[in-house]
Each structure stands twice: as structure tokens, then as C-alpha cells.
Protein backbone atom coordinates (compact mmCIF):
# COMPACT_ATOMS: atom_id res chain seq x y z
CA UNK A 1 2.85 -18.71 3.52
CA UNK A 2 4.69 -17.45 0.31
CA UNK A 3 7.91 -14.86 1.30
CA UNK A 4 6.67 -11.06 0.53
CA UNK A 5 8.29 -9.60 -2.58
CA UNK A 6 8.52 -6.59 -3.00
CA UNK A 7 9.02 -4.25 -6.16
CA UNK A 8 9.15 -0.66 -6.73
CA UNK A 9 8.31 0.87 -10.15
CA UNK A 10 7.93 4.74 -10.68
CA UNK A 11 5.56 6.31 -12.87
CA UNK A 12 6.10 9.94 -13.04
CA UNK A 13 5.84 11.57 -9.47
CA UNK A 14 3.85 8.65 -8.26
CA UNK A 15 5.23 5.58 -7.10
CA UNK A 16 4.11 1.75 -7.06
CA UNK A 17 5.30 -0.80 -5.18
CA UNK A 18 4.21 -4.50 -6.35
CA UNK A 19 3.86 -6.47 -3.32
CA UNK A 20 3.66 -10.41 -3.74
CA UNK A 21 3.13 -13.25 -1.29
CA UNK A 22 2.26 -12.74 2.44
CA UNK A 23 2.89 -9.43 4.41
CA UNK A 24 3.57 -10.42 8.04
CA UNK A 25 5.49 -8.73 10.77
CA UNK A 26 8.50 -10.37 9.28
CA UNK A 27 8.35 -9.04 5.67
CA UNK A 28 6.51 -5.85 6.46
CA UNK A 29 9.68 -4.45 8.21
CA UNK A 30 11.17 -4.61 4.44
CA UNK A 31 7.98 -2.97 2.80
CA UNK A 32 8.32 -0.67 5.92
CA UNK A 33 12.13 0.50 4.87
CA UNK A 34 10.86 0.98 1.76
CA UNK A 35 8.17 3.37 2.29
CA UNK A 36 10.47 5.53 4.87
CA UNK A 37 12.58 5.27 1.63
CA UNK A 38 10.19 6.95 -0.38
CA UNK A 39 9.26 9.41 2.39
CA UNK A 40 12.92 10.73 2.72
CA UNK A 41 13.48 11.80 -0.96
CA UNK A 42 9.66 13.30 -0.50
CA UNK A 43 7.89 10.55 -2.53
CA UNK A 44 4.70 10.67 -1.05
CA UNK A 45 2.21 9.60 -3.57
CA UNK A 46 2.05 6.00 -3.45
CA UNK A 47 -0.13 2.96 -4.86
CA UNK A 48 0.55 -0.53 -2.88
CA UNK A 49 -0.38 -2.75 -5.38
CA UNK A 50 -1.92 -5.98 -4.13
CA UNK A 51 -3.08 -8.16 -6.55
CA UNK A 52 -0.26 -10.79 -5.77
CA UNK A 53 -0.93 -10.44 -2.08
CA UNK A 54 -1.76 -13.42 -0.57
CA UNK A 55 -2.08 -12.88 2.90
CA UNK A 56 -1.30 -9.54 5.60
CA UNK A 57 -1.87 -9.22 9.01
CA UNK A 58 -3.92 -7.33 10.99
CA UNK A 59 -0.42 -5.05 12.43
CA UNK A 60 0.69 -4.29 8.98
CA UNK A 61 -2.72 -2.56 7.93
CA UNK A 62 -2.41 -0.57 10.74
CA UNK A 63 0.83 0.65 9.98
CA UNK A 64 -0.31 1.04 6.46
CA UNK A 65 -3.06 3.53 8.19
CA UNK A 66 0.05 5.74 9.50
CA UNK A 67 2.19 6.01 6.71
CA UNK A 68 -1.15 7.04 5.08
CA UNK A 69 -1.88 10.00 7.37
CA UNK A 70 2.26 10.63 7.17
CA UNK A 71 1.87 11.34 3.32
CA UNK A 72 -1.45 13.15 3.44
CA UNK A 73 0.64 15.28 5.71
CA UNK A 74 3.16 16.21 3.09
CA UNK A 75 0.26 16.53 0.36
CA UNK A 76 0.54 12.51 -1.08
CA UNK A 77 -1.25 9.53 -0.42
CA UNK A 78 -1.00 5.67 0.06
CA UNK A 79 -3.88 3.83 -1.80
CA UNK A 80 -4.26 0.71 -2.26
CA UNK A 81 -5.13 -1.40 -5.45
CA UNK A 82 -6.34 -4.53 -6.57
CA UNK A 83 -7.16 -6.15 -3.36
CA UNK A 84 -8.27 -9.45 -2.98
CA UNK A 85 -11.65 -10.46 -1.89
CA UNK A 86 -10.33 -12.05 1.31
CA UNK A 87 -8.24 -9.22 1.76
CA UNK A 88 -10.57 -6.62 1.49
CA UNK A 89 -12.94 -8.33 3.87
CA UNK A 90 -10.43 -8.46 5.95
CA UNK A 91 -9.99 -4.56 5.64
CA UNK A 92 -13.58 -3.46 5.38
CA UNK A 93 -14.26 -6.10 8.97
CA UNK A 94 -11.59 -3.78 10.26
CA UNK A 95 -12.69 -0.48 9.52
CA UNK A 96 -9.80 0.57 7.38
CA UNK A 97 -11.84 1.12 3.96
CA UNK A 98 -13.15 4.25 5.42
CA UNK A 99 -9.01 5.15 6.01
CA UNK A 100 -7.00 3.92 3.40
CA UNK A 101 -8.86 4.54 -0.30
CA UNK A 102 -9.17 1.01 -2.57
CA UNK A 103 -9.25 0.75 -5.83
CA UNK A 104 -9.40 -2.02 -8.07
CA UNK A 105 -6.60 -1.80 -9.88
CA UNK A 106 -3.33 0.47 -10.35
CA UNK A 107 -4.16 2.16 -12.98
CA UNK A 108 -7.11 3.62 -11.80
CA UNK A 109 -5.13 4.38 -8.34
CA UNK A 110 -3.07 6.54 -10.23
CA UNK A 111 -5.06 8.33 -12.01
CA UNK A 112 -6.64 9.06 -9.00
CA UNK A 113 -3.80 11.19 -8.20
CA UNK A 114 -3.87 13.27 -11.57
CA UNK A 115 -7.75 13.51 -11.42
């Protein structure tokens, strides 16, 4: 499996972070610092974009799931964009696709926010 990368790129109040390679329990505790990151300077509308994601595990969606609800809280969101096809089995099999909201890509996942 390819090391996670992860890159952060703001676009007005919203925020995107580029995630590339596999998300596992090892490299989601750096997407995880991140995010709390985000949530302390109240940066709660978020786009994960996936379309370099190779691989995440079953743990990391559900964490995914709570710093979801966390910015829904606080009037955001986490969505997610450009999703594999084995991914989004994966996430559909799992019931999160009636959680988290997919998109195809990040541009439409941020205009979801203005729209």
C-alpha cells in the first residue's frame, strides 16, 4: 500500500483536503490531526477529496462518520468527492452513503455548500 498524503487547499470558507494513497489506522491519525485542525479555528465545511485514494479501512470511515456529525453540529459538513468505484462499494456495503454525502467530484462538493 502507497503512504497517505495528505494536502490541504482552501477555497473561500470551505476547505479541501487532497488525500492520496491508502488511509489506514496508521495515516488516518495524520488526516485525523488535520481535521481537529480545521475544527479548532471553526473550519467546518469540508470536502475530502478522494480521487487519489487508493485504499481506507473500514475504522477510518467510521471516524469520518463522527467528524461528520461534529461539523453538522457547528453548521458545516464533511463530504466526500470523487470516490472510487471500489471505494464507494466499500462505503455503500457499509451503510455510510446514507451518512456521509458523495459526490463525484470537488467541484460539485463545493458548490454544494453555496447551493
Amino acid at each position: 500500500m502507497r503512504e497517505c498524503h495528505i494536502r490541504q487547499e482552501t477555497m473561500g470558507d470551505i476547505d479541501v483536503v487532497h488525500l492520496d494513497g491508502s488511509l489506514d489506522a496508521y495515516s488516518f491519525s495524520r488526516l485525523e490531526t488535520s481535521l481537529r485542525q480545521l475544527a479548532e479555528k471553526d473550519r467546518n465545511r469540508i470536502v475530502l477529496d478522494c480521487v487519489n485514494l487508493d485504499y481506507i479501512n473500514s475504522a477510518s470511515l467510521g471516524a469520518l462518520i463522527g467528524f461528520a456529525r461534529s461539523a453538522r453540529d457547528q453548521q458545516g459538513d464533511l463530504k466526500l468527492a470523487g470516490l472510487t468505484p471500489k471505494i464507494r462499494s466499500i462505503v455503500e456495503l457499509l451503510g455510510f452513503d446514507k451518512i456521509l454525502q458523495i459526490f463525484p467530484d470537488t467541484q460539485l462538493a463545493v458548490s454544494k455548500f453555496n447551493g
